[in-house]
Every structure is written in structure tokens, then in C-alpha cells.
Protein backbone atom coordinates (compact mmCIF):
# COMPACT_ATOMS: atom_id res chain seq x y z
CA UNK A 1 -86.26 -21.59 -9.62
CA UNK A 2 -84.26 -23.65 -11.88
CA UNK A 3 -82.81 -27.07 -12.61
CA UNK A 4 -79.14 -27.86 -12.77
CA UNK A 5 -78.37 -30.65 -14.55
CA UNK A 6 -74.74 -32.32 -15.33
CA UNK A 7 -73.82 -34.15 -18.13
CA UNK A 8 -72.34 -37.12 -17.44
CA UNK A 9 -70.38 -38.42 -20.79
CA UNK A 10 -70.63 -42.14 -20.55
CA UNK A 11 -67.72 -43.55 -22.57
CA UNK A 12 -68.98 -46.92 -24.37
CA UNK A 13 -66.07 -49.28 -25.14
CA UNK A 14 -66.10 -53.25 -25.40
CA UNK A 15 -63.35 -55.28 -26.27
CA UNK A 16 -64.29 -58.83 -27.51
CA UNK A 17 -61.90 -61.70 -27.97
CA UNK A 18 -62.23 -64.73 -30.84
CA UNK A 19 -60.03 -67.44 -30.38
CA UNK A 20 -60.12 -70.21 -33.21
CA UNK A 21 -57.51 -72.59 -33.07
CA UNK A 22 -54.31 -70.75 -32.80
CA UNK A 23 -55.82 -67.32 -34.16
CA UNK A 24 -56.95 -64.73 -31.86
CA UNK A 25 -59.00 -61.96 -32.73
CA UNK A 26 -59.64 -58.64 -30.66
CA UNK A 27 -61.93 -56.52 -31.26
CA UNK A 28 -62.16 -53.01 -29.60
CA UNK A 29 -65.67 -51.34 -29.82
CA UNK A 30 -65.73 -46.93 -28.99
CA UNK A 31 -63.05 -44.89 -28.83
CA UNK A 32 -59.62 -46.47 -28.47
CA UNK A 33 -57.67 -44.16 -26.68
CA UNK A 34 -54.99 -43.24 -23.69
CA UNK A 35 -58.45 -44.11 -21.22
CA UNK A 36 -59.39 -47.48 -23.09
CA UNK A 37 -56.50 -48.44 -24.22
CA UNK A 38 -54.84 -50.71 -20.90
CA UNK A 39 -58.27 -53.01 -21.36
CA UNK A 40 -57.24 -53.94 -24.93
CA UNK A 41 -53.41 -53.99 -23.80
CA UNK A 42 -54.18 -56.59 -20.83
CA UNK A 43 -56.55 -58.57 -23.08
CA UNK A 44 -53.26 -58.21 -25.96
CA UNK A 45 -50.83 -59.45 -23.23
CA UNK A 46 -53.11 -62.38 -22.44
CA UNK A 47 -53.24 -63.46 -25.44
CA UNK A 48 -49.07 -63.31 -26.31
CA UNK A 49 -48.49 -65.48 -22.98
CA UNK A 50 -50.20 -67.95 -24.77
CA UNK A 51 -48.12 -67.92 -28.07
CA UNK A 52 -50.73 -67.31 -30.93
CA UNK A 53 -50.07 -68.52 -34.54
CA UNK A 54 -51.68 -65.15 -35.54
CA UNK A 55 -52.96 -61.63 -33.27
CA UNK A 56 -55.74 -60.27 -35.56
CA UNK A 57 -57.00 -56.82 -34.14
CA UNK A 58 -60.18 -55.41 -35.58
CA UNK A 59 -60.72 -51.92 -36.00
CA UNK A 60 -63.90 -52.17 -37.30
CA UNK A 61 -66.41 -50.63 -34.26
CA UNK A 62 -63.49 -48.72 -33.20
CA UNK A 63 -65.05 -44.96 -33.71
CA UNK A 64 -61.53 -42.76 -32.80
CA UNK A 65 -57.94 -43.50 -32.10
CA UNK A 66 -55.30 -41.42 -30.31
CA UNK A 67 -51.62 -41.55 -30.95
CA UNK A 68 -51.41 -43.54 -27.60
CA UNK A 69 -53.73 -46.68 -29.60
CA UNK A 70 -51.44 -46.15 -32.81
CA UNK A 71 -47.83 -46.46 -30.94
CA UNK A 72 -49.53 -49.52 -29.50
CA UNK A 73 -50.15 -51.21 -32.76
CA UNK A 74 -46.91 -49.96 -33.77
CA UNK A 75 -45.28 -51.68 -30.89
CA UNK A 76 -47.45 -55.27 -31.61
CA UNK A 77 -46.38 -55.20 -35.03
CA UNK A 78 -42.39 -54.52 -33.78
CA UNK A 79 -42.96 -57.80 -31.47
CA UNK A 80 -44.69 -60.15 -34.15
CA UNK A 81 -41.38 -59.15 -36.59
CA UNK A 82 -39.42 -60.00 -33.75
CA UNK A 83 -41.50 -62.59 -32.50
CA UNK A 84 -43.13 -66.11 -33.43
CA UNK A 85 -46.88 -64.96 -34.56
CA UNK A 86 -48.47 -63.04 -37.35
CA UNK A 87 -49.94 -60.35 -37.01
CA UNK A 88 -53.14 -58.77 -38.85
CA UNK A 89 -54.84 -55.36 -38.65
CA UNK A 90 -58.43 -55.40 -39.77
CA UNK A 91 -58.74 -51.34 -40.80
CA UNK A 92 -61.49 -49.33 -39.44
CA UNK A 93 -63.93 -46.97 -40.47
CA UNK A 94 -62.68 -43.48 -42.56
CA UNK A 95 -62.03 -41.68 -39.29
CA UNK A 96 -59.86 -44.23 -37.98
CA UNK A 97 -57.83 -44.53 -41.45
CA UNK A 98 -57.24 -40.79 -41.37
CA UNK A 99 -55.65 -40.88 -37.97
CA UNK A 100 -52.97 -43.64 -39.68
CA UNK A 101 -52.82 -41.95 -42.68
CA UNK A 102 -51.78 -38.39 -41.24
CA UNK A 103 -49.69 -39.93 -38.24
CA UNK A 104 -48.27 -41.11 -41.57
CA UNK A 105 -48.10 -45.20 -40.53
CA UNK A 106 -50.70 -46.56 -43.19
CA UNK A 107 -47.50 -48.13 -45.08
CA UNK A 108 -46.03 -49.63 -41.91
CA UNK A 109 -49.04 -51.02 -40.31
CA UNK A 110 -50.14 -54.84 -41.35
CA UNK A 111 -53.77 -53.52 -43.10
CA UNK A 112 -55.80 -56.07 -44.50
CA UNK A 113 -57.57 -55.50 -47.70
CA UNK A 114 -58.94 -51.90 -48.27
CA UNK A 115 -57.70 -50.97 -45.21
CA UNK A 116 -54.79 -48.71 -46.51
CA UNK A 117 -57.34 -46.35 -48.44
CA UNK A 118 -59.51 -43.62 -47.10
CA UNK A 119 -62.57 -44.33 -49.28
């Protein structure tokens, strides 16, 4: 007689938000993706109701991003051109890099520092 057992993946995603005077900073945690990606989008449209000076978004715990989470950032940066607020993009580990790099959007994406390297 033997055991069945299914595997359950349990997705782990956070999104924390920072708010320091008129900056806001969100920060998505797991994979960032068509699933995850309405909680940062409701937590994003929160935050433009209430007309930030500056949207930073931190990529930093983000572990994987579809093209769904890069059209989005895309689409924020569109708005803050268009719009009354900065906007900054705090890059994320290699994997996430690579996915802007060969979606080919490192050069149109606000990156912070190293962020537009794959080191």
C-alpha cells in the first residue's frame, strides 16, 4: 500500500509600502508576475490617488518577472513623463536584469545606479 502525496506550490509574495514625506516606496518580495502582479498594481494605484512627489519601486527581493510585471513598469514610467511625480526603479537581482535586458527595456526603464548592468 502506498502514499499519495500532492505538492502544493505555495507562491510567497509580499509587497511592502514606505511612505516618507512625499516619496513612496514599494517593494514587491517573490515572483512578480501575471498572478502577483494586481496586489502591487492596487497598492501602485493607491499610491497615484494620492499624488506622490516620487513612486520608487524596488526590485530588490523580487526573484522573477514576466512580461506582464515589465509592461507594467513600462506603463508607470509612461504616466510619471506624462504626469506630476518622479519615478525611480531600484534594479533587482541578475535574473530580474536579464528579463529587462532581453525584453530589450534596460535603456528605457528609470534604473538607479548599477541597475542597468547584469553583473
Amino acid at each position: 500500500m502506498g502514499v499519495d502525496v500532492d505538492r502544493v506550490q505555495v507562491s510567497c509574495f509580499d509587497v511592502r509600502v514606505l511612505k516618507l514625506g512625499r516619496t513612496v516606496s514599494i517593494a514587491p518580495s517573490g515572483e512578480l508576475d501575471l498572478s502577483t502582479l494586481p496586489q502591487v498594481e492596487t497598492q501602485i494605484a493607491e499610491v497615484l490617488a494620492n499624488s506622490p512627489g516620487t513612486l520608487v519601486i524596488d526590485l530588490m527581493r523580487v526573484t522573477f518577472l514576466d512580461s506582464a510585471a515589465i509592461r507594467m513598469l513600462l506603463g508607470i514610467d509612461q504616466l510619471s513623463v506624462e504626469g506630476s511625480f518622479a519615478f525611480v526603479l531600484l534594479p533587482g537581482p541578475p535574473a530580474v536584469q536579464r528579463a529587462f535586458a532581453i525584453a530589450g527595456v534596460l535603456d528605457r526603464l528609470p534604473l538607479e545606479g548599477a541597475g542597468r548592468t547584469l553583473n
